[in-house]
N, C-alpha and C. Protein backbone atom coordinates (compact mmCIF):
# COMPACT_ATOMS: atom_id res chain seq x y z
N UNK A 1 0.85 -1.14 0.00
CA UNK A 1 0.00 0.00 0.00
C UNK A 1 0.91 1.23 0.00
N UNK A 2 0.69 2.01 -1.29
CA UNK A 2 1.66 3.39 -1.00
C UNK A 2 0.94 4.35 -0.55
N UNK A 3 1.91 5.39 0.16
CA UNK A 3 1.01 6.88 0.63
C UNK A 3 1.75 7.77 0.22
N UNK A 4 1.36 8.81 0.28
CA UNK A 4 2.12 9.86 0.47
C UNK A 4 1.38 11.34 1.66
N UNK A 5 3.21 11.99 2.29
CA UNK A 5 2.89 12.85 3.33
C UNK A 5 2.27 14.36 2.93
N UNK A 6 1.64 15.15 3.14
CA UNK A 6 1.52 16.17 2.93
C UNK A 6 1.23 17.49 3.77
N UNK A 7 2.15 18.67 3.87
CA UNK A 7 1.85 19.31 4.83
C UNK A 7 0.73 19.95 5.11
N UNK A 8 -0.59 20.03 4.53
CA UNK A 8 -1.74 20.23 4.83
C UNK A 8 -2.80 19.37 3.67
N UNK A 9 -3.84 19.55 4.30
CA UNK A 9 -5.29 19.01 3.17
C UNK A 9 -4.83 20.10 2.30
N UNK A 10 -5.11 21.35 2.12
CA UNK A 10 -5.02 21.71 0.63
C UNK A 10 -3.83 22.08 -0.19
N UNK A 11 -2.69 21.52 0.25
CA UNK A 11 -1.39 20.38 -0.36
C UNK A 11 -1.77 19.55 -0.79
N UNK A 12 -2.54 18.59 -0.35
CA UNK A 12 -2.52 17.18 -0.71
C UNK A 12 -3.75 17.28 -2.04
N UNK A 13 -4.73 17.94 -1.50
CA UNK A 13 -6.00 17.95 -2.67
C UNK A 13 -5.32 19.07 -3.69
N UNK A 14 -4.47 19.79 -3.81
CA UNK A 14 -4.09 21.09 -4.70
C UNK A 14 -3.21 20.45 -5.46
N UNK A 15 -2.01 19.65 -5.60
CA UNK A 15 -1.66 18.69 -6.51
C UNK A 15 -0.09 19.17 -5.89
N UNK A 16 0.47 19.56 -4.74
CA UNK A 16 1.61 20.42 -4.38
C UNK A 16 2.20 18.68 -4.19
N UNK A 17 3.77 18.82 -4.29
CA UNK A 17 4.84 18.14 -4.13
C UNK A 17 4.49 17.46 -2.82
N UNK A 18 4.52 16.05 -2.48
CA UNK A 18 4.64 15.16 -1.02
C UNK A 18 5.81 15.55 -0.30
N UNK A 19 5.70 15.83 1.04
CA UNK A 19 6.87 15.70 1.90
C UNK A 19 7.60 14.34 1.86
N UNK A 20 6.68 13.27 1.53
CA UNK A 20 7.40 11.93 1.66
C UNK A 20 6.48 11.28 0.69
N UNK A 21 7.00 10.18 0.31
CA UNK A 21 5.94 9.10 -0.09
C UNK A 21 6.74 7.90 0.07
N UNK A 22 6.07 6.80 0.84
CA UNK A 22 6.99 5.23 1.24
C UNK A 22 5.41 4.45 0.99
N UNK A 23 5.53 3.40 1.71
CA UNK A 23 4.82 1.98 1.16
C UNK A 23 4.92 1.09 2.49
N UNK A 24 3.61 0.64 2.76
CA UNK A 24 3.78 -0.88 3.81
C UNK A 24 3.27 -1.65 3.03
N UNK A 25 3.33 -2.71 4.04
CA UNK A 25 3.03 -4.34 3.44
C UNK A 25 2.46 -5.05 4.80
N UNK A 26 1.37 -5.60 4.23
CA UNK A 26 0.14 -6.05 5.31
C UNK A 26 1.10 -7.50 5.81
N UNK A 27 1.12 -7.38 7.35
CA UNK A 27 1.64 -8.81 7.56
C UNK A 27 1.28 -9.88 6.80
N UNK A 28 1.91 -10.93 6.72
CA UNK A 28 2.10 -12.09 5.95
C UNK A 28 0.95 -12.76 6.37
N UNK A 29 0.62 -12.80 8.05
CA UNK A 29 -0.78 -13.64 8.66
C UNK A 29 -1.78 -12.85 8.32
N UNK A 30 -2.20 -11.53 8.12
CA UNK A 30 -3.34 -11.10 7.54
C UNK A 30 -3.56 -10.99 6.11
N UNK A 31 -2.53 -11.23 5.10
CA UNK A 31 -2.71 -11.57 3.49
C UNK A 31 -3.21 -13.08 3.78
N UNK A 32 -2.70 -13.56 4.62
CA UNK A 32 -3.16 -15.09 4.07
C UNK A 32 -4.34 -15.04 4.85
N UNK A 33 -5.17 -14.67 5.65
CA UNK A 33 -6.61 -14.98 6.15
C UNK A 33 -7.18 -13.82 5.07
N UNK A 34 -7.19 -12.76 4.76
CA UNK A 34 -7.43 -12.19 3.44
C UNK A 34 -7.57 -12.77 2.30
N UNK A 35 -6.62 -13.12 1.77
CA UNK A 35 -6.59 -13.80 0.63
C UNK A 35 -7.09 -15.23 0.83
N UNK A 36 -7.73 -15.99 2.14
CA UNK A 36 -8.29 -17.09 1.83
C UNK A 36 -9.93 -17.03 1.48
N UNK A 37 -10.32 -15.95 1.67
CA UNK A 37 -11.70 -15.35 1.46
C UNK A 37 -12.52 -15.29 -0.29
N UNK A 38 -12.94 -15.65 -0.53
CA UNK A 38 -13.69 -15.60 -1.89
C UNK A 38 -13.66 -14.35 -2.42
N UNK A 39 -12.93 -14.82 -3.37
CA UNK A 39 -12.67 -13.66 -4.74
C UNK A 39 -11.15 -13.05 -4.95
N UNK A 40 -10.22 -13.95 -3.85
CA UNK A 40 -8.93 -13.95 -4.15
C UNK A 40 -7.96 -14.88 -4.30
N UNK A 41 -8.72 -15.79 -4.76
CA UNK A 41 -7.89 -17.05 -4.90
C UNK A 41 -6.54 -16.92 -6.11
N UNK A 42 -6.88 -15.96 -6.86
CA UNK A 42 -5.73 -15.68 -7.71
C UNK A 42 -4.47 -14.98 -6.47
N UNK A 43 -4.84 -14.41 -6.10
CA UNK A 43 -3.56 -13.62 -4.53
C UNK A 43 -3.09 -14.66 -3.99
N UNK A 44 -3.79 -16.19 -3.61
CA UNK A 44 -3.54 -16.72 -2.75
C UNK A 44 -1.72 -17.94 -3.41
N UNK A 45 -2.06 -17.86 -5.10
CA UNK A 45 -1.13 -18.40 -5.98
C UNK A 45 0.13 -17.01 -6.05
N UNK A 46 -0.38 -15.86 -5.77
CA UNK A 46 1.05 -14.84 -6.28
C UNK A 46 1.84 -14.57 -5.00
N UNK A 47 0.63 -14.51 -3.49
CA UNK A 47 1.81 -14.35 -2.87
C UNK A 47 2.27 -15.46 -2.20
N UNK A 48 2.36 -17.02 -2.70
CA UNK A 48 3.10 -17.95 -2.55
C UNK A 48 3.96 -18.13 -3.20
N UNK A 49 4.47 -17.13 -4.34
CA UNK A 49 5.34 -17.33 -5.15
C UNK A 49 5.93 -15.74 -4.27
N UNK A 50 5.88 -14.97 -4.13
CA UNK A 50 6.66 -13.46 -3.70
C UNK A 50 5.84 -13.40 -2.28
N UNK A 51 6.53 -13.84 -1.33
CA UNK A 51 6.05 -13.59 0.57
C UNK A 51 7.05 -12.83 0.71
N UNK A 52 6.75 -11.82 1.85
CA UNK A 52 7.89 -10.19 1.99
C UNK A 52 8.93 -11.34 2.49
N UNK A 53 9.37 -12.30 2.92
CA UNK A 53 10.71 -12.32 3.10
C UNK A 53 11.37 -12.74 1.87
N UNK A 54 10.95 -12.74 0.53
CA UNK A 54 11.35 -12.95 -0.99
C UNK A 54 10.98 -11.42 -1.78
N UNK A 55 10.33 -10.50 -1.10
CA UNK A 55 9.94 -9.19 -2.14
C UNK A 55 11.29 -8.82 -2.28
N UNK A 56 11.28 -7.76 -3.25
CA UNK A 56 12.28 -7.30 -3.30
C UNK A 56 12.19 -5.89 -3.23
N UNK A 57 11.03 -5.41 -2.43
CA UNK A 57 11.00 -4.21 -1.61
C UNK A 57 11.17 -4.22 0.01
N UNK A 58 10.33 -5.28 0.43
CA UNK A 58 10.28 -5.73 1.63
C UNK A 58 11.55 -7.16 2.68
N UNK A 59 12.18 -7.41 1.84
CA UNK A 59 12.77 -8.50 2.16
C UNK A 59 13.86 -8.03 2.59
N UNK A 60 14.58 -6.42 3.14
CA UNK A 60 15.77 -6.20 3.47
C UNK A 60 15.53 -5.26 5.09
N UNK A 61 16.53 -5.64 5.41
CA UNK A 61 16.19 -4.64 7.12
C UNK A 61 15.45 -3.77 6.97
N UNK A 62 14.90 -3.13 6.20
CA UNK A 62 14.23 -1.68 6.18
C UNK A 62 12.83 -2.12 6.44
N UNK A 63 12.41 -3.61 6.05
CA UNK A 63 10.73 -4.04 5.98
C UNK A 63 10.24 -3.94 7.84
N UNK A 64 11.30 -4.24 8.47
CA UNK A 64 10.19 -3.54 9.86
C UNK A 64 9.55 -2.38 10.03
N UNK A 65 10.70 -1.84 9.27
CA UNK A 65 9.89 -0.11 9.10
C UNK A 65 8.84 0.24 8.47
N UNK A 66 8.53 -1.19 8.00
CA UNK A 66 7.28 -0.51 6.60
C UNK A 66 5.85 -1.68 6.97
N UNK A 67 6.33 -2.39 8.26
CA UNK A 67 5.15 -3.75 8.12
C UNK A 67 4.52 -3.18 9.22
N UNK A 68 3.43 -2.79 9.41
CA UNK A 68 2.27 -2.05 10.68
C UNK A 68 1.84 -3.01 11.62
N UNK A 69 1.57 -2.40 12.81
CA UNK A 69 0.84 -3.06 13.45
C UNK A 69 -0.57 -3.22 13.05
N UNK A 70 -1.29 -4.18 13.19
CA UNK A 70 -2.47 -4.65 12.38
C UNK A 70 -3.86 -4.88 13.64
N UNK A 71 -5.32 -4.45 13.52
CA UNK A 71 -5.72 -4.94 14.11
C UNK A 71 -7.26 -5.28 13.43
N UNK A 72 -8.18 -5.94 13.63
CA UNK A 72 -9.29 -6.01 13.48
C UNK A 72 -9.86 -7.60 12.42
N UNK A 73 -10.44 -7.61 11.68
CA UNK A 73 -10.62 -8.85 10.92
C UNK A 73 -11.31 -8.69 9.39
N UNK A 74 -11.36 -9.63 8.98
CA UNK A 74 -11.93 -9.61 6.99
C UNK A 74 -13.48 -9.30 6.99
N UNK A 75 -14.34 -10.03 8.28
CA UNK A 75 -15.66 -9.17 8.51
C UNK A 75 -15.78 -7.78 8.80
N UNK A 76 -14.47 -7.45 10.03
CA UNK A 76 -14.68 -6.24 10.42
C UNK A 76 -13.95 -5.09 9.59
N UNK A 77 -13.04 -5.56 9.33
CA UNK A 77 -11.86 -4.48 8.40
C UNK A 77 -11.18 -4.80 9.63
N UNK A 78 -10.09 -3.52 8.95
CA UNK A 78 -9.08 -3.78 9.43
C UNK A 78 -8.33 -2.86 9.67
N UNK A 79 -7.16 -2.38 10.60
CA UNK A 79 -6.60 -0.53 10.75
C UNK A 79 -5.13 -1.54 10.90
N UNK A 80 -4.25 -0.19 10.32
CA UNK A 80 -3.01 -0.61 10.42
C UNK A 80 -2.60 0.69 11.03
N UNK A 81 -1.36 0.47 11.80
CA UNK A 81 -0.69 1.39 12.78
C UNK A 81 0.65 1.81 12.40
N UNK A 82 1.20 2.42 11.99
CA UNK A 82 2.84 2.88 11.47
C UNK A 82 3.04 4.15 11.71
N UNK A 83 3.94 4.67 12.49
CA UNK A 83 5.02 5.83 12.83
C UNK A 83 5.94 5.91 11.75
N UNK A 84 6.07 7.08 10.93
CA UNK A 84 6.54 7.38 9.71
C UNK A 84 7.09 8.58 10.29
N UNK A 85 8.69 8.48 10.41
CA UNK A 85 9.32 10.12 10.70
C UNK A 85 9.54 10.71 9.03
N UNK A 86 9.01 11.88 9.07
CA UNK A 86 9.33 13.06 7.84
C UNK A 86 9.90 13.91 8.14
C-alpha cells in the first residue's frame, strides 16, 4: 500500500509536491486470512510465489519499518498502525 505525506489538506487535494511518499506491506498472517476469502484465490497463488521475506521491496532490514501493526478482521476491516518520521 503506498502513501504519500503532505503538509496540509489543501497540499494534498491542490496537486503540491509530497513531503514523503513510502509503502507498507500487510503482515504475511493477515494476506493469508485475506486472501483465503472468496474472490482472491488468484492472490492466494502470487503471494506464494513473492512472501515479503522474498519481495524485493520488503525483504531487506528496512521491511520492519514498513510492516504495521495490524488490528481487526476480513468481517470487520481492518486498521493498520505505522510511525513514519518526515
Amino acid at each position: 500500500m503506498h502513501f504519500e505525506v503532505y503538509a496540509s489538506l489543501a497540499d494534498a487535494t491542490g496537486g503540491a509536491n509530497p513531503l514523503a511518499t513510502s509503502q507498507l506491506a500487510m503482515p504475511d498472517d493477515v494476506c493469508n486470512v485475506v486472501f483465503a476469502t472468496a474472490g482472491y484465490e488468484q492472490s492466494v497463488q502470487t503471494f506464494a510465489q513473492t512472501p515479503l521475506t522474498r519481495h524485493m521491496v520488503f525483504s531487506d532490514d528496512g521491511a520492519a519499518h514498513q510492516i504495521p501493526t495490524t488490528a481487526g478482521s476480513v468481517a470487520d476491516g481492518y486498521t493498520f498502525d505505522l510511525e513514519v518520521p518526515v
